[in-house]
Structures are given as C-alpha cells and as structure tokens.
N, C-alpha and C. Protein backbone atom coordinates (compact mmCIF):
# COMPACT_ATOMS: atom_id res chain seq x y z
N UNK A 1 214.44 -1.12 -52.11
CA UNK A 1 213.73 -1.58 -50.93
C UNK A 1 214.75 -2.13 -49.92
N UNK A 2 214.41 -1.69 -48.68
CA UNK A 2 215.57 -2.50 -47.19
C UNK A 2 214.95 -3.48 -47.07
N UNK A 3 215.54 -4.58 -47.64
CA UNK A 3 214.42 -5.88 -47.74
C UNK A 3 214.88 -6.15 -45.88
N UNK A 4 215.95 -6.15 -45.61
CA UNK A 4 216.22 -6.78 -44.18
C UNK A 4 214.97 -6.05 -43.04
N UNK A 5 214.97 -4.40 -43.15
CA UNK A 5 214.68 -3.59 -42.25
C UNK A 5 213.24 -4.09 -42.46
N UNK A 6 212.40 -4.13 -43.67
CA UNK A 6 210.71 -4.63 -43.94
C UNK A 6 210.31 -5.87 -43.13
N UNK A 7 211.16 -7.09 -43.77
CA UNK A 7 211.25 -8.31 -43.25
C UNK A 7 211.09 -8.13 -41.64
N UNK A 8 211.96 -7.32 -41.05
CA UNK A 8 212.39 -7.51 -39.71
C UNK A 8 210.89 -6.34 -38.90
N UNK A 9 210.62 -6.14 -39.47
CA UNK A 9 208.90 -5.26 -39.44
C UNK A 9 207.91 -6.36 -39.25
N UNK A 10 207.77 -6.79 -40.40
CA UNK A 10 206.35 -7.53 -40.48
C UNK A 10 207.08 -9.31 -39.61
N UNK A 11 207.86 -9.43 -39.66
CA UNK A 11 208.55 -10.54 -38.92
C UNK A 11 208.15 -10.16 -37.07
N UNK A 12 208.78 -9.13 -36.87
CA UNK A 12 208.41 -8.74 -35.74
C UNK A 12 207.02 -8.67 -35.20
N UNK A 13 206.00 -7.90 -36.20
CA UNK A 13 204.65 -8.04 -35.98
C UNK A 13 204.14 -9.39 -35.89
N UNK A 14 204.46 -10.15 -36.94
CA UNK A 14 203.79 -11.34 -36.91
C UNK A 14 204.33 -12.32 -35.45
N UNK A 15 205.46 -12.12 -35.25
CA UNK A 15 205.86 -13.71 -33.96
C UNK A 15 204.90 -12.82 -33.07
N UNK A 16 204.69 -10.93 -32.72
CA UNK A 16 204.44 -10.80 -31.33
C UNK A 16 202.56 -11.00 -31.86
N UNK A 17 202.18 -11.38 -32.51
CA UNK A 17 200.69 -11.78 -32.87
C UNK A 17 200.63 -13.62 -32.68
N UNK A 18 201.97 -14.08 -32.38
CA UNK A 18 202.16 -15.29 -32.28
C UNK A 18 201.32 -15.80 -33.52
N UNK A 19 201.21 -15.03 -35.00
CA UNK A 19 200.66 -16.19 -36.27
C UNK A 19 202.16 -16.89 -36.91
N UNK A 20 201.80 -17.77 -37.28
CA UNK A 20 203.08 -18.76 -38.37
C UNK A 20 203.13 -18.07 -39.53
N UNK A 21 204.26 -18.01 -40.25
CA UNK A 21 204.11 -16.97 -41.60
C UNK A 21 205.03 -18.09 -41.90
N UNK A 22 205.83 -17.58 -43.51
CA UNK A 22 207.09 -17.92 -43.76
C UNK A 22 207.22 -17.07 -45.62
N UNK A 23 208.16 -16.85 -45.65
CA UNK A 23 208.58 -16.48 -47.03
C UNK A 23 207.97 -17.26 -47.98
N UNK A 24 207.37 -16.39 -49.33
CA UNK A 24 207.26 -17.04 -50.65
C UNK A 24 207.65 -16.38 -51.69
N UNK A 25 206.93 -16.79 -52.90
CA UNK A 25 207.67 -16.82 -54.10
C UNK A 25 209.13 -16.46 -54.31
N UNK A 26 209.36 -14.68 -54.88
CA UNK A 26 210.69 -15.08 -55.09
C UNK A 26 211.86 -15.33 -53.78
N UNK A 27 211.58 -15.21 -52.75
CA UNK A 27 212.88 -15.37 -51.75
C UNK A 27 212.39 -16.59 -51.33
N UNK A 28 211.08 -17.59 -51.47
CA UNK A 28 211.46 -18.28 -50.87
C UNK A 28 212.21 -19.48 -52.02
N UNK A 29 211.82 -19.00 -53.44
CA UNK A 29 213.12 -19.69 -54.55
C UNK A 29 214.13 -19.91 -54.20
N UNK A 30 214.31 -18.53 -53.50
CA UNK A 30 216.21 -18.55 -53.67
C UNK A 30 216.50 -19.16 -52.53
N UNK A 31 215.88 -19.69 -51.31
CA UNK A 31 216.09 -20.39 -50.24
C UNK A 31 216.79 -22.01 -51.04
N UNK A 32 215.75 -22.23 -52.17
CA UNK A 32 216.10 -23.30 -52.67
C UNK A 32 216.95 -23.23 -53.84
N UNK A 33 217.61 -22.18 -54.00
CA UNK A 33 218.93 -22.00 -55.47
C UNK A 33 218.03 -21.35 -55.97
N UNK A 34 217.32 -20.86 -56.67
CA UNK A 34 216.75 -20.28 -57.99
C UNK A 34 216.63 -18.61 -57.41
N UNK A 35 217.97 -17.70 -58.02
CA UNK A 35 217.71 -17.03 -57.67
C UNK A 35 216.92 -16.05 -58.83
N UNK A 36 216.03 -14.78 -58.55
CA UNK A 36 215.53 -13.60 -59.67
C UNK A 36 215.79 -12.63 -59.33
N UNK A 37 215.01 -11.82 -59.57
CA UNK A 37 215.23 -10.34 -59.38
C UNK A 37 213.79 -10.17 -58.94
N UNK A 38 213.70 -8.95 -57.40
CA UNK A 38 212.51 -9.10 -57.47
C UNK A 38 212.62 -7.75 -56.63
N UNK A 39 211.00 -7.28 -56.60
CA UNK A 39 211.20 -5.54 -56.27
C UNK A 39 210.25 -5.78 -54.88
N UNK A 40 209.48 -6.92 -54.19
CA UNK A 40 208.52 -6.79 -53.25
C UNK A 40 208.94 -8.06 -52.46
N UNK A 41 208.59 -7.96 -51.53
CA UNK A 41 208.36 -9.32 -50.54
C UNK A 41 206.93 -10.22 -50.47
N UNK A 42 207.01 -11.38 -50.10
CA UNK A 42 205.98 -12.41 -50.65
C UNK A 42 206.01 -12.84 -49.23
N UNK A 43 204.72 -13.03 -48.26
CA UNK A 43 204.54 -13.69 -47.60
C UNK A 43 203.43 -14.51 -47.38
N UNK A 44 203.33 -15.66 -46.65
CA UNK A 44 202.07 -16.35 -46.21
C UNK A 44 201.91 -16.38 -45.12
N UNK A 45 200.78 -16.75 -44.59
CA UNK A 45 200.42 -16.49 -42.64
C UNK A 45 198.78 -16.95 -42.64
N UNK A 46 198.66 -17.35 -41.77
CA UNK A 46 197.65 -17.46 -41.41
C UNK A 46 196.53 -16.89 -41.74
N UNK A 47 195.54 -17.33 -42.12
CA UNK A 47 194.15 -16.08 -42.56
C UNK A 47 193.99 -15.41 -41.08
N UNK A 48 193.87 -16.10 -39.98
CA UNK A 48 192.97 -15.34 -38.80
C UNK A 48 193.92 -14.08 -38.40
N UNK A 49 195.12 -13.53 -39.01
CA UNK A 49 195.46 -12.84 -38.81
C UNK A 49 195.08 -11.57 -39.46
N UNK A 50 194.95 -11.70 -40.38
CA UNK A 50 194.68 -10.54 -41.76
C UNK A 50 194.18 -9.34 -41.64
N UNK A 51 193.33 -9.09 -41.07
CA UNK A 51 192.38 -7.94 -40.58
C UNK A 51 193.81 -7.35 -39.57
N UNK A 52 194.21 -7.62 -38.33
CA UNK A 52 194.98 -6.79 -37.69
C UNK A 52 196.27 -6.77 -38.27
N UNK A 53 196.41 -7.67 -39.41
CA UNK A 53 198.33 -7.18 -40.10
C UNK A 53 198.13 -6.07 -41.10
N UNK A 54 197.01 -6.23 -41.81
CA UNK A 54 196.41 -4.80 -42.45
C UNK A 54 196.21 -3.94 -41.99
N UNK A 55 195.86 -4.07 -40.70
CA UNK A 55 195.68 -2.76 -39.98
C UNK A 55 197.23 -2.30 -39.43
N UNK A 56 198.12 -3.39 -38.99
CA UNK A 56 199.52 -2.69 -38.59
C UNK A 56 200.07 -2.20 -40.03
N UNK A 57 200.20 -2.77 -41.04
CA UNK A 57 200.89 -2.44 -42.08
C UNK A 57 200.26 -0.43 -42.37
N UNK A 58 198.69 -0.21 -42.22
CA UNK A 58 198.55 0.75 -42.47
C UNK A 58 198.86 1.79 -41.79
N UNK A 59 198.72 1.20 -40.53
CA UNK A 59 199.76 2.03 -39.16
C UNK A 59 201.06 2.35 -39.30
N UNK A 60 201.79 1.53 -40.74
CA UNK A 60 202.86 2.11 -41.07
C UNK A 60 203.37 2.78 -41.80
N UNK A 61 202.24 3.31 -42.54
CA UNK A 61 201.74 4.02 -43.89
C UNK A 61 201.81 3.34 -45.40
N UNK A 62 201.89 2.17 -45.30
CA UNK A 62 201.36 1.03 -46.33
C UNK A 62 199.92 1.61 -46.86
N UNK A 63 199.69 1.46 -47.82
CA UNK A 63 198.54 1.33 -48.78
C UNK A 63 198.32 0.43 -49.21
N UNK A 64 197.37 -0.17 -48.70
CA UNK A 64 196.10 -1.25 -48.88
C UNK A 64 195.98 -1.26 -50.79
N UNK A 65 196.71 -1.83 -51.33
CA UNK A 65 196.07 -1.80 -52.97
C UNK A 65 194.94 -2.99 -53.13
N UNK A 66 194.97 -4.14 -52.25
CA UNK A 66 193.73 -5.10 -52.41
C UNK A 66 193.65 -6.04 -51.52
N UNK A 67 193.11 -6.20 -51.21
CA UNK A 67 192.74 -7.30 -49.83
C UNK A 67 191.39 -8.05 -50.63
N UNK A 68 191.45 -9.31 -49.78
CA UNK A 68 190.10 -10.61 -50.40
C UNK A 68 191.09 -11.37 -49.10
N UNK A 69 189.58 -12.52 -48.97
CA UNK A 69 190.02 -13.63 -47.72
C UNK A 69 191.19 -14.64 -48.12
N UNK A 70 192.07 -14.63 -49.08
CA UNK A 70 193.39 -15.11 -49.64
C UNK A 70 194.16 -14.17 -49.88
N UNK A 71 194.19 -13.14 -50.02
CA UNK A 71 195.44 -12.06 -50.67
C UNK A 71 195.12 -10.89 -49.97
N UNK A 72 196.16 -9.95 -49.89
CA UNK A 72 196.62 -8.99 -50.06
C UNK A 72 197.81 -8.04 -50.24
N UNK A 73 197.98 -7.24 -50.73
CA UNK A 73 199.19 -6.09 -51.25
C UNK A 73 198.99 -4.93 -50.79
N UNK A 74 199.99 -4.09 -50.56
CA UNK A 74 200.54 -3.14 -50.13
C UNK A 74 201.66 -2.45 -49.98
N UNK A 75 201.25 -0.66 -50.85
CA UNK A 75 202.82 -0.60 -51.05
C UNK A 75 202.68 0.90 -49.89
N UNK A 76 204.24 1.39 -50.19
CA UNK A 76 204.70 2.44 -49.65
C UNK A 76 204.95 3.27 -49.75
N UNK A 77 204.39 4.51 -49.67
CA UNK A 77 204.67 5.23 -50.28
C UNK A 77 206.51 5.57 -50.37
N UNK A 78 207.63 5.37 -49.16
CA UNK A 78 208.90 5.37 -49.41
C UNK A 78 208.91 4.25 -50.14
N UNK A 79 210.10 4.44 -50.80
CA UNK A 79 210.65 3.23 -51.65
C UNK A 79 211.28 2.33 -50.66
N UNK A 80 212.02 2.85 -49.82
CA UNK A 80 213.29 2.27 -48.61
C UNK A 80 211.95 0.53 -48.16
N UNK A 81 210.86 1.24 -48.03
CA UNK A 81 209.49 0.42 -47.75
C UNK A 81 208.84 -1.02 -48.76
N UNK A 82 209.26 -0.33 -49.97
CA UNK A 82 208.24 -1.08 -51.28
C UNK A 82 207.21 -1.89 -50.69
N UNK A 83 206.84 -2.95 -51.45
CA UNK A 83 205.83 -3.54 -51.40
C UNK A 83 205.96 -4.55 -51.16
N UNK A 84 204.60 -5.44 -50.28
CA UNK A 84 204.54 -6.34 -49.33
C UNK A 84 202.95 -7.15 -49.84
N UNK A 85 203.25 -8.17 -50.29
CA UNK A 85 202.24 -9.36 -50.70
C UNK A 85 201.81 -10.29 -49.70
N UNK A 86 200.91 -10.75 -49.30
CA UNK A 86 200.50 -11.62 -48.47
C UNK A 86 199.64 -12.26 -49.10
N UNK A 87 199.70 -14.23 -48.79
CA UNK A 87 199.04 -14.83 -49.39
C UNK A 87 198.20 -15.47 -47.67
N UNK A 88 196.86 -15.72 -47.64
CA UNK A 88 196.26 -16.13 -46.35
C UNK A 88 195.82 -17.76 -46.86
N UNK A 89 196.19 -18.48 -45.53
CA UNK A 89 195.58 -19.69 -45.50
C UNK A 89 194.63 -20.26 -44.46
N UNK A 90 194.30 -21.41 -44.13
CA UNK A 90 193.26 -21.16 -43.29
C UNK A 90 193.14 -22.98 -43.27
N UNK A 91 192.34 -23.43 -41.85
CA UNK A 91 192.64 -24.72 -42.01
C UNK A 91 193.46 -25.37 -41.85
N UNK A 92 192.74 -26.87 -42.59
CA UNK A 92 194.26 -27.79 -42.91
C UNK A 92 195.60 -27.26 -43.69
N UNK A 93 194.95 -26.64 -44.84
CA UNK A 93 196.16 -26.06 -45.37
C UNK A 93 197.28 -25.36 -44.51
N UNK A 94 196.68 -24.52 -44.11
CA UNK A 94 197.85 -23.74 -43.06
C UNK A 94 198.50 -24.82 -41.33
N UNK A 95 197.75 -25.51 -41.56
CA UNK A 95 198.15 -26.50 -40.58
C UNK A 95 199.30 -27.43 -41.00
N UNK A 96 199.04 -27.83 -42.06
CA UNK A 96 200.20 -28.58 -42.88
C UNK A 96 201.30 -27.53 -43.43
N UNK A 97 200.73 -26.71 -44.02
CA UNK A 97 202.08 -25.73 -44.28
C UNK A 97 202.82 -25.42 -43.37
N UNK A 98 202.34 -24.70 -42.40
CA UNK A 98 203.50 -24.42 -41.27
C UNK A 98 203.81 -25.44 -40.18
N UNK A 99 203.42 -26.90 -40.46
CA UNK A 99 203.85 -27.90 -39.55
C UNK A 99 204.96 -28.59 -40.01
N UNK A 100 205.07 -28.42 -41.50
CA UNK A 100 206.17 -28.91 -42.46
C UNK A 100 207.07 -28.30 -43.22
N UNK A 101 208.17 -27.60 -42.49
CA UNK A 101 208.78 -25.91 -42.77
C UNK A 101 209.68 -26.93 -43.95
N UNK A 102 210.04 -26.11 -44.73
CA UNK A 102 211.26 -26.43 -45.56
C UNK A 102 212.72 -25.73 -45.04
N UNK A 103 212.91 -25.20 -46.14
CA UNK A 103 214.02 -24.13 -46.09
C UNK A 103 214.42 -23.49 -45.00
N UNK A 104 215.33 -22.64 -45.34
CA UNK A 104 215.43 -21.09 -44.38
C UNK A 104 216.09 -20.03 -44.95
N UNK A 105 216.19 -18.76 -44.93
CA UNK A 105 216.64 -18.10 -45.18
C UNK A 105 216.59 -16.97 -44.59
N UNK A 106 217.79 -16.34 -44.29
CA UNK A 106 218.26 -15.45 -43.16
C UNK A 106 218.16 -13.63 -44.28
N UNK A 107 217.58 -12.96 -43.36
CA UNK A 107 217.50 -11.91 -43.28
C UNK A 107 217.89 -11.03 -42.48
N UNK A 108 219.38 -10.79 -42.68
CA UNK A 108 219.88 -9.59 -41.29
C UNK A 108 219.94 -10.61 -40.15
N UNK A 109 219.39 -10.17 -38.62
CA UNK A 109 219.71 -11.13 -37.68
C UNK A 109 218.83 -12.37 -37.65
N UNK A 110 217.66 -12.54 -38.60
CA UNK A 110 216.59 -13.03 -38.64
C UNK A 110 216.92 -14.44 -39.32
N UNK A 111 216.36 -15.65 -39.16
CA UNK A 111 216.11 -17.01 -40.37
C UNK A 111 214.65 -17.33 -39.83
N UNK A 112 214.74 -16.59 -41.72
CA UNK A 112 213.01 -16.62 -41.99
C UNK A 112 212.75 -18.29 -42.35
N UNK A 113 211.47 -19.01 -42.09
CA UNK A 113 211.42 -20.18 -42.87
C UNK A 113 210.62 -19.77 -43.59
N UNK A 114 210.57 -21.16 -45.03
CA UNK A 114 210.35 -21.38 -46.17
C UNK A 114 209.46 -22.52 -46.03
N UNK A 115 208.39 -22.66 -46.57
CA UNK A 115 207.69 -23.55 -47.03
C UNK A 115 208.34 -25.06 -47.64
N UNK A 116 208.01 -25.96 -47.32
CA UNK A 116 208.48 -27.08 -48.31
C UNK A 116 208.57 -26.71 -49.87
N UNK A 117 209.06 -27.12 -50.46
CA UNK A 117 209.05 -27.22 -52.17
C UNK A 117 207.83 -27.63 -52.46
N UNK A 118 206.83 -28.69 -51.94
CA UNK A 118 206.03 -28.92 -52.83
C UNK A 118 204.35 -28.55 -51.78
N UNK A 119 204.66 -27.43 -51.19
CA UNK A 119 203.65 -25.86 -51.09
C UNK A 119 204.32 -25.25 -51.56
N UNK A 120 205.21 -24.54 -52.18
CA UNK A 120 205.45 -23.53 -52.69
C UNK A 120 204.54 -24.08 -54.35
N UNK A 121 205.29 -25.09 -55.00
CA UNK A 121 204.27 -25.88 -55.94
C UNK A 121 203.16 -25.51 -55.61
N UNK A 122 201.98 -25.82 -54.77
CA UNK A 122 200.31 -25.79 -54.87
C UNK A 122 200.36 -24.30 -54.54
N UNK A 123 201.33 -23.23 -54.20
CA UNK A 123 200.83 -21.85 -54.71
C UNK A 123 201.23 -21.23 -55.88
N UNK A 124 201.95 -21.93 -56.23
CA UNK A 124 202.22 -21.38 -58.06
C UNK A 124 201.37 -22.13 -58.72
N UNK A 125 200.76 -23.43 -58.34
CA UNK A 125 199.54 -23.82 -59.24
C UNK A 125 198.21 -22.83 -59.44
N UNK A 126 198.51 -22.48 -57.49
CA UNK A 126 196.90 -22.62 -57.50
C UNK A 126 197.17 -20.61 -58.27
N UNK A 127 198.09 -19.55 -58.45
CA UNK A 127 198.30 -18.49 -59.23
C UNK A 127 197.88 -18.65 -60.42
N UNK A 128 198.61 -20.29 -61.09
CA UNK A 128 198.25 -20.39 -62.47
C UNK A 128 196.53 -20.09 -62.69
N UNK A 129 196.09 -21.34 -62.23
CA UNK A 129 194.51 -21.47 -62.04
C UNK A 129 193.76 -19.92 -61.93
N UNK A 130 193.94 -18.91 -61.61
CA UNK A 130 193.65 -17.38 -60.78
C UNK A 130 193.77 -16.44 -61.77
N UNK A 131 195.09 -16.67 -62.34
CA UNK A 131 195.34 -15.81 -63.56
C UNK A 131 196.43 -16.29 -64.21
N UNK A 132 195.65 -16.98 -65.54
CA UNK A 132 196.45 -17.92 -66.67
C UNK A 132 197.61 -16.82 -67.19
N UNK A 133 197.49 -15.71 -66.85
CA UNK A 133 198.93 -14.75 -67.25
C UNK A 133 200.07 -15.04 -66.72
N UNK A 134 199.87 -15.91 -65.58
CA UNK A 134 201.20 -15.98 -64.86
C UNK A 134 201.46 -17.36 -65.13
N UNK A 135 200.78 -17.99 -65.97
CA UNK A 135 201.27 -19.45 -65.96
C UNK A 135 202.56 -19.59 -66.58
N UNK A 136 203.22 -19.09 -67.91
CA UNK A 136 205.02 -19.03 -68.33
C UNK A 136 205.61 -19.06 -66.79
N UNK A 137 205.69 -17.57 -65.88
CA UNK A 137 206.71 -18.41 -64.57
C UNK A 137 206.82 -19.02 -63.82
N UNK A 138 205.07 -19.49 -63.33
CA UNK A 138 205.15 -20.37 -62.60
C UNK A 138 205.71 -21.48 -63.22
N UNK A 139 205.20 -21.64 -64.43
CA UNK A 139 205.59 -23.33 -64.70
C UNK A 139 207.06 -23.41 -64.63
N UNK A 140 208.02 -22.35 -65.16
CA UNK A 140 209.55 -22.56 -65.00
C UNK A 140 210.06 -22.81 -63.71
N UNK A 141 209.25 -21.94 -62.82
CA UNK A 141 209.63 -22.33 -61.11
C UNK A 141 208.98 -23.71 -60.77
N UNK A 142 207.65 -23.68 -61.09
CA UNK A 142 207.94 -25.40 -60.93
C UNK A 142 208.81 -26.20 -61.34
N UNK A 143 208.80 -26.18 -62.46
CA UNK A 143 210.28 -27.30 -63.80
C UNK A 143 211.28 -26.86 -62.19
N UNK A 144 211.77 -25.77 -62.02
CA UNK A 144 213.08 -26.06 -61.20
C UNK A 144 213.13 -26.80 -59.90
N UNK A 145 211.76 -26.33 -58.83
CA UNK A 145 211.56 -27.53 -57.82
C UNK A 145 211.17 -28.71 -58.11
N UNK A 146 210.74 -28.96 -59.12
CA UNK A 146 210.71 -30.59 -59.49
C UNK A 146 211.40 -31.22 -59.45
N UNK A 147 213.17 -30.56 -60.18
CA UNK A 147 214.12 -31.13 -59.86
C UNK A 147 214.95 -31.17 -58.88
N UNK A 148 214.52 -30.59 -57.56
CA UNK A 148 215.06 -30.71 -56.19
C UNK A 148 215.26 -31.86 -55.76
N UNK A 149 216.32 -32.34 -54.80
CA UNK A 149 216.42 -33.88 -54.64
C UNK A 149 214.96 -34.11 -53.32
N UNK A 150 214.44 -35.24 -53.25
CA UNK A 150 213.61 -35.62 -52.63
C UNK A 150 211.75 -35.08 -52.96
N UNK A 151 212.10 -34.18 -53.60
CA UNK A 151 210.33 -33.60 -53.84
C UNK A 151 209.32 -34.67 -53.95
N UNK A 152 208.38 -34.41 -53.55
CA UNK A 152 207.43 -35.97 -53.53
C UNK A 152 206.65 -35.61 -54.85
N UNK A 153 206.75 -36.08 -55.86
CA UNK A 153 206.12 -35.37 -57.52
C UNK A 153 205.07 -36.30 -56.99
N UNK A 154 204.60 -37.35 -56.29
CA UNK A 154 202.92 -37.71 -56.25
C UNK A 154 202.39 -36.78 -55.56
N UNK A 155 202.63 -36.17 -54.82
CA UNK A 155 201.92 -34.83 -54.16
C UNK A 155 202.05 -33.88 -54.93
N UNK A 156 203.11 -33.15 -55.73
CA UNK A 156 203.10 -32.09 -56.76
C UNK A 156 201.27 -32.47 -57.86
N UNK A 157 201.87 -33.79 -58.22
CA UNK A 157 200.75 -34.08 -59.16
C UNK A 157 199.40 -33.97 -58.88
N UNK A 158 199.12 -34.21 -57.79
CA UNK A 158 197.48 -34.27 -57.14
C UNK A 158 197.51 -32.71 -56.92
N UNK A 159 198.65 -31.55 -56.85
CA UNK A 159 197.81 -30.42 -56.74
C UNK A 159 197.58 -29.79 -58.27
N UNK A 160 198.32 -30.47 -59.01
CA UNK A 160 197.77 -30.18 -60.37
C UNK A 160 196.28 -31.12 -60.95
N UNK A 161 196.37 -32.29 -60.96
CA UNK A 161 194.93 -32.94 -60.54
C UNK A 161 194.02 -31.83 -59.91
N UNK A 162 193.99 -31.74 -58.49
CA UNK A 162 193.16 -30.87 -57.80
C UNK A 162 192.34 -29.71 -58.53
N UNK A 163 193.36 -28.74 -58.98
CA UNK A 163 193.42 -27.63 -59.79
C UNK A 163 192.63 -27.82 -61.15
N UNK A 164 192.68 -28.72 -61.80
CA UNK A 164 192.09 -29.18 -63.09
C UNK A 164 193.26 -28.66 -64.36
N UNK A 165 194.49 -28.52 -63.72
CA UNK A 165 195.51 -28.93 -64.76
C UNK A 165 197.15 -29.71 -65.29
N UNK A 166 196.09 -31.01 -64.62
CA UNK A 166 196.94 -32.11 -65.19
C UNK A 166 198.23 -31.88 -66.07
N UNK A 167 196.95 -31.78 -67.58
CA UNK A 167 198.25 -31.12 -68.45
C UNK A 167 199.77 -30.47 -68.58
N UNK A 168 199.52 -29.37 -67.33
CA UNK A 168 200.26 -28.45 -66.95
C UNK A 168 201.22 -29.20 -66.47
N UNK A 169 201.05 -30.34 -65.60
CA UNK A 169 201.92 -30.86 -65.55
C UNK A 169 202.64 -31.81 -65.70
N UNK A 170 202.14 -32.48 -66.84
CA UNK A 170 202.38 -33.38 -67.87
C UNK A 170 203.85 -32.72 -68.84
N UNK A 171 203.20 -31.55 -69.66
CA UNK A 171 204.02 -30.94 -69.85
C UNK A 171 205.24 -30.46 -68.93
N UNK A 172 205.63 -30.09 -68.28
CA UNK A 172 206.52 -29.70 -67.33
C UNK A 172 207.31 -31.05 -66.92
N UNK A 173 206.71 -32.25 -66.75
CA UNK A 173 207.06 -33.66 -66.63
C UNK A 173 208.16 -33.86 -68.00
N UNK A 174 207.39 -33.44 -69.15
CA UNK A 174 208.49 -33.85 -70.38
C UNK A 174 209.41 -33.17 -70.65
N UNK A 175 209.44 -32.03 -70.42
CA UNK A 175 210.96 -31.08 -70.34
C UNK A 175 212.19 -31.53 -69.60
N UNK A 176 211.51 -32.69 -68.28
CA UNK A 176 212.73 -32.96 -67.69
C UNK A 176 213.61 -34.03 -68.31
C-alpha cells in the first residue's frame, strides 16, 4: 500500500470538506513509539461527514465492505490503494477529540494529527466492548499508553468504568 499517496487522498478530501479527522490505531501508535506492522489505514472524522467520504472513496473505486453510523471500511481493488477504516464520531465526543489533538505524524508533505493517548484509550476500549476478539491487543496497546509520561489514568479509568470493564483495567493496572 502507498500509505503517503492514500493518506494524501482522503487528507485532501477531508480539509476541502473542512471535517476534523486525525489518524488511529496502528499509525496513530507509532506517533506515540509503539511501532506494528500494519496493512490498512485507520481514521476518525466526524460522523456528519460519512455519507459524502463514502461516496468520494467510491468515486475512487474503493469498495464499501461495511458502513453503520460509527464505522466503516473499504478496500481497493489495487493494492498500491489497500484499505481504509473509518471510525465516526459525533457530538461531544468529536468535539473533545478534535479540540484536544495529541501527537503528529507526518506523511510525505503532510503532519497528520493524532488523537491524545487517552482517546485513542476510549477507542480501543470501546473495540474491546464490540468484539471481545480484539480484547489481547487492545489491552497491550493500552498497557503501552498507560505508560506514556503525563496520561491522565483517572480519565483512562472512567472509560473503562463507562464501558462496564473495570476489570480490564484493573488487570492492565497490575502488569505495570
């Protein structure tokens, strides 16, 4: 995948739609050290956008694999293209997320922002909660922003509270 040339696609679409986006899961890790291996791009944006970024993405010959008023994916049929995740927010949430950028990370001529560390946290919770299959990586990517200097763990904790799994991060608390 041309992660720069994709990025610099849906980057482009999104500022001239004037919505707020910013990188997630794995690139927006590695904004914060944790790097993986990863075959797709992860973004978030605004819900009120969704309907016309689906429609540009298909204008680019993207395939729609699932859309709902929080998610959608889409791949390509080129590889050069792969696949493109979008997570939608809406509200306060998205008001606070993109009023409180974290990171950055540069793509080609581009610096994409990153979410704070502890939203990237309440979307690997709220994955766990969605589908308990993914709970092994989220919880390791949490364990690693936990130990970021400054993370506010009383806010980490209330989105595990929120969620209804405390536990989850109780455990993850004693590993450190």
């Amino acid at each position: 995948m041309d992660f720069a040339d994709v990025v610099d696609t849906i980057a482009g679409f999104l500022e001239r739609e004037k919505a707020p986006f910013a990188l997630a899961d794995a690139f927006a890790l590695h904004a914060y050290g944790l790097s993986r291996a990863t075959a797709d791009l992860d973004f978030v944006t605004d819900g009120s956008v969704r309907s016309r970024l689906v429609a540009f993405l298909e204008s680019q010959g993207y395939e729609t694999l699932h859309q709902s008023e929080g998610y959608s994916n889409h791949l390509h049929r080129e590889a050069a293209k792969g696949r493109v995740d979008f997570i939608y927010v809406a509200g306060e949430t998205s008001r606070l997320l993109f009023s409180e950028r974290g990171a950055v990370l540069r793509f080609g001529a581009r610096e994409l922002p990153v979410p704070r560390a502890e939203h990237l946290v309440a979307m690997k919770v709220h994955a766990m909660k969605n589908d308990p299959g993914r709970t092994l990586q989220e919880m390791a990517d949490i364990r690693f922003l936990l130990q970021l200097p400054g993370i506010d763990e009383e806010q980490v904790k209330t989105y595990f509270e929120k969620s209804g799994l405390r536990d989850r991060y109780d455990e993850i608390r004693r590993t450190l």
